[in-house]
Protein backbone atom coordinates (compact mmCIF):
# COMPACT_ATOMS: atom_id res chain seq x y z
CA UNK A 1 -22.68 -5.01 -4.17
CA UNK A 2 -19.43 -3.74 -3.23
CA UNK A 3 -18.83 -0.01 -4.59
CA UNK A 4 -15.31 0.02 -2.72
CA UNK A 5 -12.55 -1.88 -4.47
CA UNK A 6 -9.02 -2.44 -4.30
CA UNK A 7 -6.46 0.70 -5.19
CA UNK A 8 -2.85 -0.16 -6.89
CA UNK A 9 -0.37 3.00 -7.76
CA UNK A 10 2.33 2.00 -10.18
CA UNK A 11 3.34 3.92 -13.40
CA UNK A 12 4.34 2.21 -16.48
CA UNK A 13 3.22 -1.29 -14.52
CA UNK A 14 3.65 -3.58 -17.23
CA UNK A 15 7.24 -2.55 -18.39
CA UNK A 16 8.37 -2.47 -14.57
CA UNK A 17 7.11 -6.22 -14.06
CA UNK A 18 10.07 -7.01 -12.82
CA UNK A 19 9.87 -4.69 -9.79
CA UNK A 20 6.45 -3.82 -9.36
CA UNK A 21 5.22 -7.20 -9.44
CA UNK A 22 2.59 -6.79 -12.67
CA UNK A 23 1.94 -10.31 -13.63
CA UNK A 24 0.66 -10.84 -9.45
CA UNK A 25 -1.51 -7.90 -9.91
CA UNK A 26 -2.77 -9.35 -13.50
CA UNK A 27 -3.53 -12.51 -11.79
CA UNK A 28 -5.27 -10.78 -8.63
CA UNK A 29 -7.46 -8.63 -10.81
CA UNK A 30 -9.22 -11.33 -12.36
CA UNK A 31 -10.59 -12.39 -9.23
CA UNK A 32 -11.07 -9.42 -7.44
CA UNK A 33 -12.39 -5.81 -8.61
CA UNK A 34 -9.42 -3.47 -8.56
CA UNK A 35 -8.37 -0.23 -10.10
CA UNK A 36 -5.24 1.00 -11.70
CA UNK A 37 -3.90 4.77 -10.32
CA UNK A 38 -0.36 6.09 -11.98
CA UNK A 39 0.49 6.61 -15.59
CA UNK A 40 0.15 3.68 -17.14
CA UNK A 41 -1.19 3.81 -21.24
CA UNK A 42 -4.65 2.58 -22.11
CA UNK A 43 -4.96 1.15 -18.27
CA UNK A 44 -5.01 4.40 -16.46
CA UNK A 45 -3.75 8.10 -16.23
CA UNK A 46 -1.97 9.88 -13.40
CA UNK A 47 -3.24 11.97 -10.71
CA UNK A 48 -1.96 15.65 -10.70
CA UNK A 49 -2.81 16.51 -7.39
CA UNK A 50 -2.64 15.51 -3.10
CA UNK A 51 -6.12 15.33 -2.66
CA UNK A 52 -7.51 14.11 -5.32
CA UNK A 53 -4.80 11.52 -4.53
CA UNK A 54 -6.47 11.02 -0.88
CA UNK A 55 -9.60 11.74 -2.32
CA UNK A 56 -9.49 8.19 -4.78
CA UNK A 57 -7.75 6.38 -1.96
CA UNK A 58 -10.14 7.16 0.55
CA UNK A 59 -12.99 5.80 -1.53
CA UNK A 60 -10.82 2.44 -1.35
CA UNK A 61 -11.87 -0.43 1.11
CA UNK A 62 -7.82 -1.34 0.46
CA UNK A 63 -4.79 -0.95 -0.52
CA UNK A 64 -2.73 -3.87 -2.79
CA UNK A 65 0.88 -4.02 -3.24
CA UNK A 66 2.76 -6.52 -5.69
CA UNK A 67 6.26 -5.29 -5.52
CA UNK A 68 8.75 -7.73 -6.02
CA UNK A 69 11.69 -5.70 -5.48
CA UNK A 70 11.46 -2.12 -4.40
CA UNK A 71 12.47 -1.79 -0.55
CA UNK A 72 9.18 -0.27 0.78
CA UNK A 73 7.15 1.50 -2.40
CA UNK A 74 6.10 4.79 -0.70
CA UNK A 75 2.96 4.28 -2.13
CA UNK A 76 2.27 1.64 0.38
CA UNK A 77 3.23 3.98 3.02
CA UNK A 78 0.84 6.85 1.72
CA UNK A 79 -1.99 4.38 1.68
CA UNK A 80 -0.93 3.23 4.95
CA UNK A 81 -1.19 6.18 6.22
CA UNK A 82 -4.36 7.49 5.32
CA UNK A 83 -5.97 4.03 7.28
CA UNK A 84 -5.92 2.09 4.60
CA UNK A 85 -6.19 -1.60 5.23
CA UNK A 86 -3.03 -3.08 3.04
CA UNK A 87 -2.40 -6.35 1.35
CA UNK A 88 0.93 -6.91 0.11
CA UNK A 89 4.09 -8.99 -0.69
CA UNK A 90 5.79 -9.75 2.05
CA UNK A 91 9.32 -8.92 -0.05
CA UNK A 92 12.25 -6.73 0.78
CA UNK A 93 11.81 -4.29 4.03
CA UNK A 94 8.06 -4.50 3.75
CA UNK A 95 7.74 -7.77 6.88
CA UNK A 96 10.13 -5.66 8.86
CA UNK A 97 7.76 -2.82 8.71
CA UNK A 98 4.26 -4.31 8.98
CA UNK A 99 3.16 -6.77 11.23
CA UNK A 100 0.95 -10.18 9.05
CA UNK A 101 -2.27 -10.38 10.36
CA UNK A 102 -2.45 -6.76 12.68
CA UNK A 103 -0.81 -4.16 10.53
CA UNK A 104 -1.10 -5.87 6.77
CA UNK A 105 -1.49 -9.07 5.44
CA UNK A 106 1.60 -10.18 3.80
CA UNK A 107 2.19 -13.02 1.88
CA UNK A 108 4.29 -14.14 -1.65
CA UNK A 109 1.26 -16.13 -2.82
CA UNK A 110 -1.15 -14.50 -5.29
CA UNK A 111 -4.16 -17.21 -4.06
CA UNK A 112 -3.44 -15.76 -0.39
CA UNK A 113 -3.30 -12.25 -1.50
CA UNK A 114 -6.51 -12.85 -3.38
CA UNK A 115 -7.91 -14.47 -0.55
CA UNK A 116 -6.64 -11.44 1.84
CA UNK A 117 -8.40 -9.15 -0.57
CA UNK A 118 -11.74 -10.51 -0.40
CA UNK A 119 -11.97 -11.04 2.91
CA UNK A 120 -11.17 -7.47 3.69
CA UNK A 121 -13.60 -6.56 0.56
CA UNK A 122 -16.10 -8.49 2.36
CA UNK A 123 -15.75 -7.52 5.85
CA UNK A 124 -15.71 -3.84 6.60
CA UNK A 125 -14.60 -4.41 10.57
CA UNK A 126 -12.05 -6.04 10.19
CA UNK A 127 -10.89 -3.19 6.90
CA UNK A 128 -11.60 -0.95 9.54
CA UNK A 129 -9.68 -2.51 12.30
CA UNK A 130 -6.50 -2.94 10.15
CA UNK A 131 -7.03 0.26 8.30
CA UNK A 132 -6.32 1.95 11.99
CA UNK A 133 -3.17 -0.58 12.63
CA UNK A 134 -1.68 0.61 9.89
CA UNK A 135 -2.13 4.41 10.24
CA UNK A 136 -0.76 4.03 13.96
CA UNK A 137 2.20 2.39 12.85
CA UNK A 138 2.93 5.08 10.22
CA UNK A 139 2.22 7.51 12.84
CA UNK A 140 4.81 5.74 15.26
CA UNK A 141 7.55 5.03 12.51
CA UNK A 142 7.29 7.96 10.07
CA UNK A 143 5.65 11.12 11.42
CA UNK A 144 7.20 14.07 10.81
CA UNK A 145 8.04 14.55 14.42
CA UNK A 146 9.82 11.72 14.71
CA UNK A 147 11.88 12.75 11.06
CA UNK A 148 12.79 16.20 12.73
CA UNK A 149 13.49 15.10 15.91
CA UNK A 150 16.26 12.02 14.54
CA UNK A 151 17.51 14.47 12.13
CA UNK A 152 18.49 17.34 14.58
CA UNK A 153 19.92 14.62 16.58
CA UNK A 154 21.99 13.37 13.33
CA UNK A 155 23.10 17.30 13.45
CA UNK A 156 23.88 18.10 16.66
CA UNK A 157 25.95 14.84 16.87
CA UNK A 158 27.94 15.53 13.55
CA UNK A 159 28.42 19.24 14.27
CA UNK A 160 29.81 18.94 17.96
């Protein structure tokens, strides 16, 4: 028995299908266990702070994304960075970012995604394995050395 399910954070899902990709996740849920983090009525409530943020994402085995048209939802990121293993849609920015098969597994097809989802449900090496791909590459693309060291060269360039 799996005690470790999937993590999704969206607020007011339903009425941002559009975007955030609701009827995917609707279809997803039915075949794998999932829960529901952001403020979303009668589905569930928002988290007030960081860690107990971390703290439900960490008792995740992954992290599922349905967006549909938001560039790179920084929720992704923040799950990505933590070492969660992520399954996603493989719209807008997010194929130019992650890597199918080492860093995520990306796809447009909710059967895929489902099928993604189980197997990293299922087997906790490989969640592990691409749980660690996926922090490293947040670690290489977005750490906050890397943000102050473009941006004072974005200064020094602009004020000489």
């Amino acid at each position: 028995m799996l005690r470790s399910y999937k993590k999704t954070m969206v607020n007011h899902f339903k009425m941002r299908d559009v975007f955030c990709g609701w009827n995917i996740w609707d279809t997803i849920r039915k075949d794998v266990p999932c829960t529901l983090i952001g403020e979303n009525p009668g589905l569930s409530e928002s988290i007030n702070t960081i860690s107990e943020l971390v703290s439900r994402l960490g008792k995740s085995r992954l992290y599922l994304n349905t967006s549909t048209l938001s560039p790179c939802p920084l929720s992704l990121l923040e799950s990505a960075m933590i070492g969660l293993p992520i399954v996603s849609t493989a719209y807008q920015e997010i194929p130019k970012i992650f890597e199918h098969g080492v860093t995520a597994f990306l796809s447009n097809d909710p059967q895929q995604l489902i099928k993604y989802c189980k197997e990293l449900l299922h087997d906790l090496e490989l969640a592990k394995m691409m749980g660690s791909s996926a922090r490293n590459l947040m670690i290489e693309k977005f750490s906050i050395e890397k943000f102050v060291f473009n941006w004072n060269n974005i200064l020094k360039r602009n004020i000489i």
